[in-house]
N, C-alpha and C. Protein backbone atom coordinates (compact mmCIF):
# COMPACT_ATOMS: atom_id res chain seq x y z
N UNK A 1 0.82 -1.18 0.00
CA UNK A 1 0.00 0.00 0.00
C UNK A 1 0.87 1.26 0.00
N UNK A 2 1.71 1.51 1.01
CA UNK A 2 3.19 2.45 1.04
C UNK A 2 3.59 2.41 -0.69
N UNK A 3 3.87 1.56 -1.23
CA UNK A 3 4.58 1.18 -2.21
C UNK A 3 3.74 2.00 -3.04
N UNK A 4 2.48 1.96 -3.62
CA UNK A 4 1.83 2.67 -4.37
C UNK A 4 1.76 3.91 -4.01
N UNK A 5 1.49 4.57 -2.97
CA UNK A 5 1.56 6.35 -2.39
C UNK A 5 2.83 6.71 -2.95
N UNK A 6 3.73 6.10 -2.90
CA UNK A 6 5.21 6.57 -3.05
C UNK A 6 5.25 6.31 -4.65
N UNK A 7 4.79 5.68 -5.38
CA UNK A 7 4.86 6.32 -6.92
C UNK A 7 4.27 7.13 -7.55
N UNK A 8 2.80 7.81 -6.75
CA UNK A 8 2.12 8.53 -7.41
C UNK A 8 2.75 10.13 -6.85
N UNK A 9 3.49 10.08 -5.80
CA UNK A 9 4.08 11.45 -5.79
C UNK A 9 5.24 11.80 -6.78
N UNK A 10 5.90 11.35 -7.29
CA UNK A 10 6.13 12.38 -9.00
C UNK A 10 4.92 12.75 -9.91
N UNK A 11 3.98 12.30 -9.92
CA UNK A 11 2.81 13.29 -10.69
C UNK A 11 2.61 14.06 -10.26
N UNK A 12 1.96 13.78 -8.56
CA UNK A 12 1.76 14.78 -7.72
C UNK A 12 2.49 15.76 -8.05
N UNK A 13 3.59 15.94 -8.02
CA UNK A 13 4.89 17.37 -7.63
C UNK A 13 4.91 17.54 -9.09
N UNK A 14 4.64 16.95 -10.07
CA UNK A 14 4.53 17.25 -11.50
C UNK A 14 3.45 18.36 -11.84
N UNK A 15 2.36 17.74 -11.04
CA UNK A 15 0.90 18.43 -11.35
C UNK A 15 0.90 19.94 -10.63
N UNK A 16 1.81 19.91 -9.31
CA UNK A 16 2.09 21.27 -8.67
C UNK A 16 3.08 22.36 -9.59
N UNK A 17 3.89 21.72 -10.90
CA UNK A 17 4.73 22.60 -10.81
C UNK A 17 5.77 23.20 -10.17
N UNK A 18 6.32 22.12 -9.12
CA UNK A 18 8.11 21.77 -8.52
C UNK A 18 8.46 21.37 -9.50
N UNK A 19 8.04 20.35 -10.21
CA UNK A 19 9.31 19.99 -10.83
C UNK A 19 9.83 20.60 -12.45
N UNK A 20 9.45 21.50 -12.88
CA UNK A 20 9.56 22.70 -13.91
C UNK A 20 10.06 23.49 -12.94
N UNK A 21 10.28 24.09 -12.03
CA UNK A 21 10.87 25.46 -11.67
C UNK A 21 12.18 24.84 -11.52
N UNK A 22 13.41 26.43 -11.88
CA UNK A 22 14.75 26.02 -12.18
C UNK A 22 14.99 25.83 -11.08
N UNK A 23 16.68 24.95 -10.58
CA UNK A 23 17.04 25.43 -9.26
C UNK A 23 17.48 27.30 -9.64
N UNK A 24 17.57 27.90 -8.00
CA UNK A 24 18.11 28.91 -8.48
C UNK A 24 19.12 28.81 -6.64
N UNK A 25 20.30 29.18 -7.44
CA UNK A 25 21.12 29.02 -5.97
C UNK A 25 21.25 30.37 -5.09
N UNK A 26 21.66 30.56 -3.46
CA UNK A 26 21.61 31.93 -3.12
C UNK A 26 22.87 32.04 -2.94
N UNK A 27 23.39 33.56 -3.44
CA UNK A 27 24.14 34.36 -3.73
C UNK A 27 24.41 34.97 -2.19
N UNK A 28 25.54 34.67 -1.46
CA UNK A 28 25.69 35.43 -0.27
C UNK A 28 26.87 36.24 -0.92
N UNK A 29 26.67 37.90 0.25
CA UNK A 29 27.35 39.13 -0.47
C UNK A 29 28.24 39.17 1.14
N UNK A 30 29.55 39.47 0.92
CA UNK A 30 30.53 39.94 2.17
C UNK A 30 29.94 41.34 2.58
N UNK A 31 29.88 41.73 3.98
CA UNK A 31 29.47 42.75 4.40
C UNK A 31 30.88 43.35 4.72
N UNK A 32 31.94 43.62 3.75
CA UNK A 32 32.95 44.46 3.52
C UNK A 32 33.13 45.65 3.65
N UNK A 33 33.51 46.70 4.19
CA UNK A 33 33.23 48.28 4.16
C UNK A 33 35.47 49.14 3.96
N UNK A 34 35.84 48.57 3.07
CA UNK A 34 37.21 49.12 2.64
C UNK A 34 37.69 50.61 3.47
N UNK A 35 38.83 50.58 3.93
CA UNK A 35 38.88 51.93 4.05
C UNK A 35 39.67 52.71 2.95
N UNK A 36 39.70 54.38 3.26
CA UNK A 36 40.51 54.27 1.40
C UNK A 36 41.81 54.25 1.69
N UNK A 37 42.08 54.75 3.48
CA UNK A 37 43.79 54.98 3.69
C UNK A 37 43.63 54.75 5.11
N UNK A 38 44.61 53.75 5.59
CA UNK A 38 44.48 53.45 6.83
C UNK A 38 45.90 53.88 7.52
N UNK A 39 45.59 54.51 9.46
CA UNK A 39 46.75 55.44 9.58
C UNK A 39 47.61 54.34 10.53
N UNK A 40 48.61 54.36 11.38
CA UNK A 40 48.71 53.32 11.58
C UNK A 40 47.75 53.90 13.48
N UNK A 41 48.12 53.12 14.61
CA UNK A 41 47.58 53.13 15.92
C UNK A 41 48.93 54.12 16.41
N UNK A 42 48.03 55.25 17.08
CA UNK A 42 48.40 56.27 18.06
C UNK A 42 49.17 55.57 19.05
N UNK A 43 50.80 55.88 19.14
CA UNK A 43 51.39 55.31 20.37
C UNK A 43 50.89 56.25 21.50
N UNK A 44 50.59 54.75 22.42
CA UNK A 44 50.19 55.67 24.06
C UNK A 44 48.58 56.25 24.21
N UNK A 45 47.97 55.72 22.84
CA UNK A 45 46.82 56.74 22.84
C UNK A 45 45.46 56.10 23.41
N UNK A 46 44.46 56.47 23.25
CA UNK A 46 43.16 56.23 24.39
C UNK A 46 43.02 54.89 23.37
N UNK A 47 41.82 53.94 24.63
CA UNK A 47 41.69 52.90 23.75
C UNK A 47 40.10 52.85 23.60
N UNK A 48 39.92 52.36 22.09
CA UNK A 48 38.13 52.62 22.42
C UNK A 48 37.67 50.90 22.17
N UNK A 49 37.13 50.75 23.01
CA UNK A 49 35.80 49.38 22.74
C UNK A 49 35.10 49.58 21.82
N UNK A 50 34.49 49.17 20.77
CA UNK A 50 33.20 48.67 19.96
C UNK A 50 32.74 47.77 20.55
N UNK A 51 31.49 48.11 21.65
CA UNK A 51 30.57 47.09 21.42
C UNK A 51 29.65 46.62 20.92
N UNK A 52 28.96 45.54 21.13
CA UNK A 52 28.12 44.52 20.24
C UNK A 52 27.22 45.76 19.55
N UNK A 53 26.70 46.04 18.52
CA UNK A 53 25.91 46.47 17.91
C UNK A 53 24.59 45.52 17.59
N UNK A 54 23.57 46.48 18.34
CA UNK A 54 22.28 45.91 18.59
C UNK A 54 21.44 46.02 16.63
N UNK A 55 20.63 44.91 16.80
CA UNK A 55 19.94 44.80 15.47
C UNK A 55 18.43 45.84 15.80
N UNK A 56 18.22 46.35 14.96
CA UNK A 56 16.87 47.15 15.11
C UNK A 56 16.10 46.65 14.36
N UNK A 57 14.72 46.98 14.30
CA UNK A 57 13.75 46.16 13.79
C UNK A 57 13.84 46.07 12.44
N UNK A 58 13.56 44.78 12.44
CA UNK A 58 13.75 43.55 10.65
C UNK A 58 15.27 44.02 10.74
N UNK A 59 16.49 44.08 10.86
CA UNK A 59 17.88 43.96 10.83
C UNK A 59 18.52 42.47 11.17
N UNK A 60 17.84 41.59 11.96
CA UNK A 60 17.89 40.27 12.25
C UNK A 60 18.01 39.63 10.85
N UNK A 61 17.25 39.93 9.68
CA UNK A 61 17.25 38.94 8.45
C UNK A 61 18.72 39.39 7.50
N UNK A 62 19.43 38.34 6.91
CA UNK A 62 20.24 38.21 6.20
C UNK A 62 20.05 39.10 4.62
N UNK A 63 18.64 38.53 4.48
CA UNK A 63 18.21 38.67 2.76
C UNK A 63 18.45 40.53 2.99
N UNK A 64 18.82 40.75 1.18
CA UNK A 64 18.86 42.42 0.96
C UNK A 64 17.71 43.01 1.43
N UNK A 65 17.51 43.65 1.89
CA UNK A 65 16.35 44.67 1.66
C UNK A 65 15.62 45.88 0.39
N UNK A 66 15.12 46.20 -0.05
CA UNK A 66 14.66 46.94 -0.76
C UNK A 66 13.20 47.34 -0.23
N UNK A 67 13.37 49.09 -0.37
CA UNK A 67 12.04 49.82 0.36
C UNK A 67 11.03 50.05 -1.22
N UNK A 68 9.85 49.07 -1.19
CA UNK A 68 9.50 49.22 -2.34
C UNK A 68 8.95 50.96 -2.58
N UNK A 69 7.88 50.77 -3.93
CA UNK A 69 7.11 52.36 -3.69
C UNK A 69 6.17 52.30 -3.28
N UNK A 70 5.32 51.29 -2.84
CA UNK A 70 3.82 51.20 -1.94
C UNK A 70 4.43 51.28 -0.26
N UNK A 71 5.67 51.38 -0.08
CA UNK A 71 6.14 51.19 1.48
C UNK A 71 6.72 50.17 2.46
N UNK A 72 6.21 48.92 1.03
CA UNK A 72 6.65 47.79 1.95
C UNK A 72 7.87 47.34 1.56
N UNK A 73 8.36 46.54 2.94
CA UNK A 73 10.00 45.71 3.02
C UNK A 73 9.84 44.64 1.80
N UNK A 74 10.85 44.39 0.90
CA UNK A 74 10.92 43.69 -0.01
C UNK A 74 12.32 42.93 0.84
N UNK A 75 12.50 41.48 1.17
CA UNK A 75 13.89 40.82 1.58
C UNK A 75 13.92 40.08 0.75
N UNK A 76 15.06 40.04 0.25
CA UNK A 76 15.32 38.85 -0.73
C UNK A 76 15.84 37.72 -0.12
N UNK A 77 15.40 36.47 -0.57
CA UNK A 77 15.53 35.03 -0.31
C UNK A 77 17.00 34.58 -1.18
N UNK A 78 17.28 34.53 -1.99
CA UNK A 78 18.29 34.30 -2.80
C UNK A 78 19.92 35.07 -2.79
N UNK A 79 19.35 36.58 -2.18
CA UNK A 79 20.74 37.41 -2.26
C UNK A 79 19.98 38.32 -0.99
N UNK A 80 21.66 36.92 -0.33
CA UNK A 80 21.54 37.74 0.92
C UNK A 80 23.33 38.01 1.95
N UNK A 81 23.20 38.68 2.97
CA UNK A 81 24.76 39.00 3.27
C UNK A 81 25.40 38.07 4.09
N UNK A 82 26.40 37.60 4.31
CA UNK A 82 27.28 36.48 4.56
C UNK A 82 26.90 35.99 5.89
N UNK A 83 26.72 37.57 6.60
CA UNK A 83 26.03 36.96 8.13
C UNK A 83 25.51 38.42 8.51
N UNK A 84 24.97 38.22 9.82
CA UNK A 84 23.87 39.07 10.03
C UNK A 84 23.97 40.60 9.66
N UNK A 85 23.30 41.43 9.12
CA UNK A 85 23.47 42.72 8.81
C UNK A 85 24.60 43.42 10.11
N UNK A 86 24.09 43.66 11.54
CA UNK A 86 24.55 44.15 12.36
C UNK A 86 25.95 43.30 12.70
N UNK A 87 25.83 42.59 12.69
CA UNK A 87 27.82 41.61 13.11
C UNK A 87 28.36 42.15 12.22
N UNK A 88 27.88 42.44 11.49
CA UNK A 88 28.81 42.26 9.66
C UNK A 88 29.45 44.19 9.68
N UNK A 89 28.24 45.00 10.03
CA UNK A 89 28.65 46.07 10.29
C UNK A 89 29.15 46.49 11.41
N UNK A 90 29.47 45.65 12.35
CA UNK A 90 29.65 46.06 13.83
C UNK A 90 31.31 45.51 13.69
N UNK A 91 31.43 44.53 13.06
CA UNK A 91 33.38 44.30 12.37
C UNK A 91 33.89 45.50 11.45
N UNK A 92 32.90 45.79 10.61
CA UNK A 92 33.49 46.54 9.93
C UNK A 92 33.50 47.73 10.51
N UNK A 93 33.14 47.71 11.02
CA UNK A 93 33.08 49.94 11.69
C UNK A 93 34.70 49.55 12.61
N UNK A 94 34.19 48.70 13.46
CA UNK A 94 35.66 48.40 14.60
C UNK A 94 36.70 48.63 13.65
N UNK A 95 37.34 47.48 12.28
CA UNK A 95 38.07 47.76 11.66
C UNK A 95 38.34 49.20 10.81
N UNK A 96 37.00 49.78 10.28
CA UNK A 96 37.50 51.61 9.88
C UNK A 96 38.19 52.19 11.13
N UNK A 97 37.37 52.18 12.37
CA UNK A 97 38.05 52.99 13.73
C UNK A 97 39.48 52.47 13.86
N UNK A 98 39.54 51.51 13.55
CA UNK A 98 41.01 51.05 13.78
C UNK A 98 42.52 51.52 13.38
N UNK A 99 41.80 51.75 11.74
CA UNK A 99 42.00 52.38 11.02
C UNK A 99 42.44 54.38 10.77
N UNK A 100 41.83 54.69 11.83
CA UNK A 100 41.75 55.96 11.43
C UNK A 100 42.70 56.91 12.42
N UNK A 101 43.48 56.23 13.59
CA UNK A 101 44.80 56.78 13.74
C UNK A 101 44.70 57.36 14.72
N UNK A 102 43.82 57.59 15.43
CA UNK A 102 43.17 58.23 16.64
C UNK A 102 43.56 57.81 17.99
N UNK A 103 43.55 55.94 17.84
CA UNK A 103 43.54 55.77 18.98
C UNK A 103 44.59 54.94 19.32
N UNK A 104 45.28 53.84 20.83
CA UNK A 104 45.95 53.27 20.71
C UNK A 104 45.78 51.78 20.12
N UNK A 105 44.51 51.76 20.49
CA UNK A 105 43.66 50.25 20.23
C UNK A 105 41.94 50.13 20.21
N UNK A 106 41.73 49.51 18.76
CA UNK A 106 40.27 49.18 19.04
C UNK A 106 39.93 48.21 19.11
N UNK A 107 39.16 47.66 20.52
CA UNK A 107 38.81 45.79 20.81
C UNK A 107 37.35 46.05 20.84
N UNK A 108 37.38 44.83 20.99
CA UNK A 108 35.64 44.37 21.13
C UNK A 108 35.56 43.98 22.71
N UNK A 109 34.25 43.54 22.54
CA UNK A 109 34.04 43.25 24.00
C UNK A 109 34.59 41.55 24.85
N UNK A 110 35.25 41.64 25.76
CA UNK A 110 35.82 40.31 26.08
C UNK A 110 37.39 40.73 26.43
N UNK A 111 37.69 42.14 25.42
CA UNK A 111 39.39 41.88 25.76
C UNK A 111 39.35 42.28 27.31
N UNK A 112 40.85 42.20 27.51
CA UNK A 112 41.49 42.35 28.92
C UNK A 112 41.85 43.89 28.77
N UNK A 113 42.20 44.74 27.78
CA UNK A 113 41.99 45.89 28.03
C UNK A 113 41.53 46.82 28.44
N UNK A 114 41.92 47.26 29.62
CA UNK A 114 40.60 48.60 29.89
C UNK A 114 40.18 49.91 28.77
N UNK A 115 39.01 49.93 28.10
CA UNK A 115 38.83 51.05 27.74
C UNK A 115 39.08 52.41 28.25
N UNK A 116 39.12 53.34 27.29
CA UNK A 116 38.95 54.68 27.66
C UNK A 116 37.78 55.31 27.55
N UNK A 117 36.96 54.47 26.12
CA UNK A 117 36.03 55.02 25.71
C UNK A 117 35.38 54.09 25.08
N UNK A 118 33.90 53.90 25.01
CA UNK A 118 33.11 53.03 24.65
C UNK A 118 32.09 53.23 23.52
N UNK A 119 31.94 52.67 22.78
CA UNK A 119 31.09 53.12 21.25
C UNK A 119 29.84 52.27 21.24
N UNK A 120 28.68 51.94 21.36
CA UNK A 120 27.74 51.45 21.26
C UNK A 120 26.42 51.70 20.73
N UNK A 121 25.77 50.63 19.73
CA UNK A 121 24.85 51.60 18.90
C UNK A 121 23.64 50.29 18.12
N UNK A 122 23.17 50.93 17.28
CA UNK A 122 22.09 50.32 16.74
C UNK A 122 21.46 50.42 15.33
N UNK A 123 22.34 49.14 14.52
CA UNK A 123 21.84 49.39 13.20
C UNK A 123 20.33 49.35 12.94
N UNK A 124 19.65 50.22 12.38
CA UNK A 124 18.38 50.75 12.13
C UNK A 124 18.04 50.39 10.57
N UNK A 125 19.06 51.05 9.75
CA UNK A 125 18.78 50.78 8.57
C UNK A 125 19.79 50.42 7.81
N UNK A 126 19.79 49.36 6.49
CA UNK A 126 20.74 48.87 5.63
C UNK A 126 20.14 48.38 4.44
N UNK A 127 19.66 49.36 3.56
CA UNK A 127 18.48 49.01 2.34
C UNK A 127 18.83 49.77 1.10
N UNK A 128 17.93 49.43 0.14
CA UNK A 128 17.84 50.17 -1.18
C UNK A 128 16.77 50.69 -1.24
N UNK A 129 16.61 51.91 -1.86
CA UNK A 129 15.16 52.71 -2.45
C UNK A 129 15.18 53.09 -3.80
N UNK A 130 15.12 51.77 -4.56
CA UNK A 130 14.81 51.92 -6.26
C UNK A 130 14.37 53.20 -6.63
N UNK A 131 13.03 53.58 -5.78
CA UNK A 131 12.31 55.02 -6.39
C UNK A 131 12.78 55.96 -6.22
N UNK A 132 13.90 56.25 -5.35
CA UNK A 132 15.01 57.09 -4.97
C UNK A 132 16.35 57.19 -5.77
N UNK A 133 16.51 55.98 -5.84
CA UNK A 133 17.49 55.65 -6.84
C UNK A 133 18.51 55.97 -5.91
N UNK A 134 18.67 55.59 -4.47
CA UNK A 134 19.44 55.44 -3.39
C UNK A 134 19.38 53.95 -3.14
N UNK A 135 20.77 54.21 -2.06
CA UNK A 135 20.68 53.14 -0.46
C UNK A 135 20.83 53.85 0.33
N UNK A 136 20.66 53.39 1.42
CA UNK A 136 20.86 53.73 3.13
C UNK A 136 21.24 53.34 4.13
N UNK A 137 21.81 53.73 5.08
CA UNK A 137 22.43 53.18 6.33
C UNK A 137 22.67 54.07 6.95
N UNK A 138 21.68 53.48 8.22
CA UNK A 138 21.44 54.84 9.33
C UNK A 138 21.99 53.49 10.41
N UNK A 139 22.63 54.10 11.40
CA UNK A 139 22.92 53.76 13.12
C UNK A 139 22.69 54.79 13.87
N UNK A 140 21.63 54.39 15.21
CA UNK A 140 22.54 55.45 16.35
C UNK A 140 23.76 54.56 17.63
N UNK A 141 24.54 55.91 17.82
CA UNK A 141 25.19 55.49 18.24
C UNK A 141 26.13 56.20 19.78
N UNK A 142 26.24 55.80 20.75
CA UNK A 142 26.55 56.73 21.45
C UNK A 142 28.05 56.30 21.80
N UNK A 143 28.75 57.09 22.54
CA UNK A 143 30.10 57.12 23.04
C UNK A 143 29.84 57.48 24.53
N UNK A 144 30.92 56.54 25.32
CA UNK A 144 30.60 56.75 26.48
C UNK A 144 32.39 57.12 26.92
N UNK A 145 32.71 58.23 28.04
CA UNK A 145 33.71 58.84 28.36
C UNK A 145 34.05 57.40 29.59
N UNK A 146 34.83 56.32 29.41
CA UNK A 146 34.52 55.20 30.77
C UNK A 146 35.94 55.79 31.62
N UNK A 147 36.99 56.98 31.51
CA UNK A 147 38.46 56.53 32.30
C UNK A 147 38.08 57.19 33.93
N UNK A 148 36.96 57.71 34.12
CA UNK A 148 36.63 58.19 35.65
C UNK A 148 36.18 56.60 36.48
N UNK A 149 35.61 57.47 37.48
CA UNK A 149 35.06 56.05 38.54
C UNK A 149 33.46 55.98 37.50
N UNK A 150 33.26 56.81 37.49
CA UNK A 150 31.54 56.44 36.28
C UNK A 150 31.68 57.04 34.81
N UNK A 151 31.44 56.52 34.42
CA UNK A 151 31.30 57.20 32.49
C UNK A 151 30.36 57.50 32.27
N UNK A 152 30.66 58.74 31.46
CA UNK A 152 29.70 59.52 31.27
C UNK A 152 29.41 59.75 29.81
N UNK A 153 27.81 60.47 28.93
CA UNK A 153 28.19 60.46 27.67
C UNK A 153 28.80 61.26 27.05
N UNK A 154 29.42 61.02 25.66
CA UNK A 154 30.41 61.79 25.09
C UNK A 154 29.61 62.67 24.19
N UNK A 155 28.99 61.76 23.49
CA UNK A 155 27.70 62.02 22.32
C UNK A 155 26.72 61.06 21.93
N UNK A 156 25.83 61.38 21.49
CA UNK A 156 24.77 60.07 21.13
C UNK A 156 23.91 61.16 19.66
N UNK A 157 23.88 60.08 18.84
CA UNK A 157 23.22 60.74 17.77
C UNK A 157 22.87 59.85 16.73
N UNK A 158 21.91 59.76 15.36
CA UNK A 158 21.86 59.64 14.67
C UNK A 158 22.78 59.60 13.77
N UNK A 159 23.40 58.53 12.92
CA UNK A 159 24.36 58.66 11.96
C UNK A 159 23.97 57.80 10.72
N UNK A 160 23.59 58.44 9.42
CA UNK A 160 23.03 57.74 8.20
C UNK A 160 24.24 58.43 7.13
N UNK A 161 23.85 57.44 5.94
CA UNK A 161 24.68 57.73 4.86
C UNK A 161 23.73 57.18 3.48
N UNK A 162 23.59 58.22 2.51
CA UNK A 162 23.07 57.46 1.48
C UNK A 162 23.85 57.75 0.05
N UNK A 163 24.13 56.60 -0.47
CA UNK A 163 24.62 56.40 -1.81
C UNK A 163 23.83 56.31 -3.27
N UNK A 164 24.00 56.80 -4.44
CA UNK A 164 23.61 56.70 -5.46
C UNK A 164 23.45 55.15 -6.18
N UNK A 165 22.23 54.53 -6.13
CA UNK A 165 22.38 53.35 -6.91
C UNK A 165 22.76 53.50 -8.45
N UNK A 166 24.05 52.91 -9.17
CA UNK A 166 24.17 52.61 -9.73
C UNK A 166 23.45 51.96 -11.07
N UNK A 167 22.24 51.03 -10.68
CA UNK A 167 21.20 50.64 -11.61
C UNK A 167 20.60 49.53 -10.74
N UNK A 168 19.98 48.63 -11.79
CA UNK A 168 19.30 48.09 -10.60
C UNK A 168 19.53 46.36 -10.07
N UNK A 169 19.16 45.60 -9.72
CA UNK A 169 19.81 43.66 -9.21
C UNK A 169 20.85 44.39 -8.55
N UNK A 170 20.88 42.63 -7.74
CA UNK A 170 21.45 43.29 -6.36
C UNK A 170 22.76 43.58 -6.08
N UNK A 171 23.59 43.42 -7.26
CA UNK A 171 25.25 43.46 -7.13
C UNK A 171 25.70 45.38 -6.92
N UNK A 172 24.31 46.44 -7.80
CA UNK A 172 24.28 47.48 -7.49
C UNK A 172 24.06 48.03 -6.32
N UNK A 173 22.93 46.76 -5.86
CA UNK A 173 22.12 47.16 -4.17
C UNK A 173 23.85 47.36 -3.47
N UNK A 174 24.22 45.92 -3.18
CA UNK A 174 25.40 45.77 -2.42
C UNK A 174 26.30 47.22 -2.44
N UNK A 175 26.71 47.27 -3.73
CA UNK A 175 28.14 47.79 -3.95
C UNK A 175 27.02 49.86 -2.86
N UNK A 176 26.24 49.97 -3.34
CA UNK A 176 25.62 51.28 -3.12
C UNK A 176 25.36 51.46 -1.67
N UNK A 177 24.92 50.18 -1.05
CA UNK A 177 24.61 49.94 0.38
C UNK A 177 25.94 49.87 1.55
N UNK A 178 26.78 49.26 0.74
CA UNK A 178 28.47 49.71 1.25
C UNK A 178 28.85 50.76 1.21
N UNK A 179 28.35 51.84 -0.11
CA UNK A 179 29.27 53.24 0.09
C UNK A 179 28.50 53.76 0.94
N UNK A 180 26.84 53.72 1.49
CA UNK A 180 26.36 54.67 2.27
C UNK A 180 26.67 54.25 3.81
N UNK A 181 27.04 52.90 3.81
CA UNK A 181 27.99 52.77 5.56
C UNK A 181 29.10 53.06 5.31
N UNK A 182 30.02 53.18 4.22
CA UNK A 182 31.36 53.96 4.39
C UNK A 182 30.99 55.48 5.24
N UNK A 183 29.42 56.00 4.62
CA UNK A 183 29.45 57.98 4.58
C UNK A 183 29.29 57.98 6.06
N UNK A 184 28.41 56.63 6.45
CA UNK A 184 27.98 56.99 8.08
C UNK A 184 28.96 56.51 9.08
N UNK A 185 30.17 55.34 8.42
CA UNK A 185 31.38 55.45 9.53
C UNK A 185 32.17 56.77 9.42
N UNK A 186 31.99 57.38 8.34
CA UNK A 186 33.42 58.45 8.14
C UNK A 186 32.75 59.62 9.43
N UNK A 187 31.07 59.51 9.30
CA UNK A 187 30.67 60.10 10.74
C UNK A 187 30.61 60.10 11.72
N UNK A 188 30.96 59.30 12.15
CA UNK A 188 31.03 58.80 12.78
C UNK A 188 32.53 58.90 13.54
N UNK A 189 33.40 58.74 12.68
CA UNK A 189 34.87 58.99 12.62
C UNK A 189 35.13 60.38 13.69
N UNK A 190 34.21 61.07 12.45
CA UNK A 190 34.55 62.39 12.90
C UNK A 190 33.86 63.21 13.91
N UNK A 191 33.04 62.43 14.89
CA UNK A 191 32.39 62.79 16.11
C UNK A 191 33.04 62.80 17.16
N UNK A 192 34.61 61.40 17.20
CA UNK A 192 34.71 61.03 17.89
C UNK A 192 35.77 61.78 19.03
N UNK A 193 36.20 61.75 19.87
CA UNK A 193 37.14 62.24 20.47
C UNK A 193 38.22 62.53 20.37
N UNK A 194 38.99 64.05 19.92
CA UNK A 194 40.15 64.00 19.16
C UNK A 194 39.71 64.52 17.62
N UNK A 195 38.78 64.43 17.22
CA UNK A 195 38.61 64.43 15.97
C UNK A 195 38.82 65.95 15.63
């Protein structure tokens, strides 16, 4: 009886139309953010923490985003970023700060270093707006002063960046959605203490 159920499901999945659709494989994109000139680390100089960068709402999903023109979240299933939006940007910002000559050292959370100063924040946005013919990437983010007996804040603010899309599929999304977190680390950059 088994024996017969189990041959009539290739018609079955025939008659649904699985078995005509192509495979189509998913395309994962590196959440890369280049710097254009990196300085080397400030001897003797303050040290700042990056910590964990919190996901803001729908930032949890991998797939691209695109803000359609009726308003709604478009995520793509097929092309999506290597790992979570916020990890992915929360390495890469650490590595620009690292980068930018300011300080003696930038760690994450866990080292044995004592900070001087603490960076903590919340990716909000990391999308495309076809009808704009943009991307975007907004964080807030605050700085905390930690070398007293209590830390205090340094700044807290809003920091976005938007880039010109190129045209349209998602290799434009990517490359456009990277330059507008380059605009909002370079703001980031330049908020910071010393700057």
């Amino acid at each position: 009886m088994k024996r017969r159920g189990m041959l009539g499901l290739p018609l079955l999945l025939a008659g649904c139309g699985l078995s005509e659709r192509p495979y189509e494989e998913r395309r994962q994109w590196p959440l890369v953010v280049p710097r254009p000139g990196s300085l080397p680390a400030k001897p003797g100089g303050a040290v700042l923490e990056v910590r964990t960068l919190r996901e803001g709402p729908g930032m949890a999903v991998r797939g691209l985003q695109t803000l359609q023109a009726d308003g709604s979240l478009k995520i793509g299933f097929y092309e999506e970023w290597t790992v979570p939006p916020a990890q992915g940007v929360e390495d890469a910002l650490r590595g620009w700060l690292a980068g930018c000559g300011k300080f003696g050292a930038v760690t994450a959370p866990g080292s044995r270093v004592k900070p001087d100063y603490l960076l903590e924040g919340e990716l909000t946005a990391l999308l495309s707006v076809p009808g704009e013919g943009i991307a975007r990437a907004a964080m807030s983010v605050v700085v905390l002063d930690a070398r007293g007996d209590t830390s205090h804040v340094v700044f807290q603010r809003r920091v976005t960046g938007e880039a010109k899309l190129a045209g349209p599929g998602p290799e434009a999304a990517v490359k456009a959605q990277l330059a507008a977190l380059l605009l909002a680390f370079a703001e980031v950059e330049g908020a910071l203490p010393g700057a």
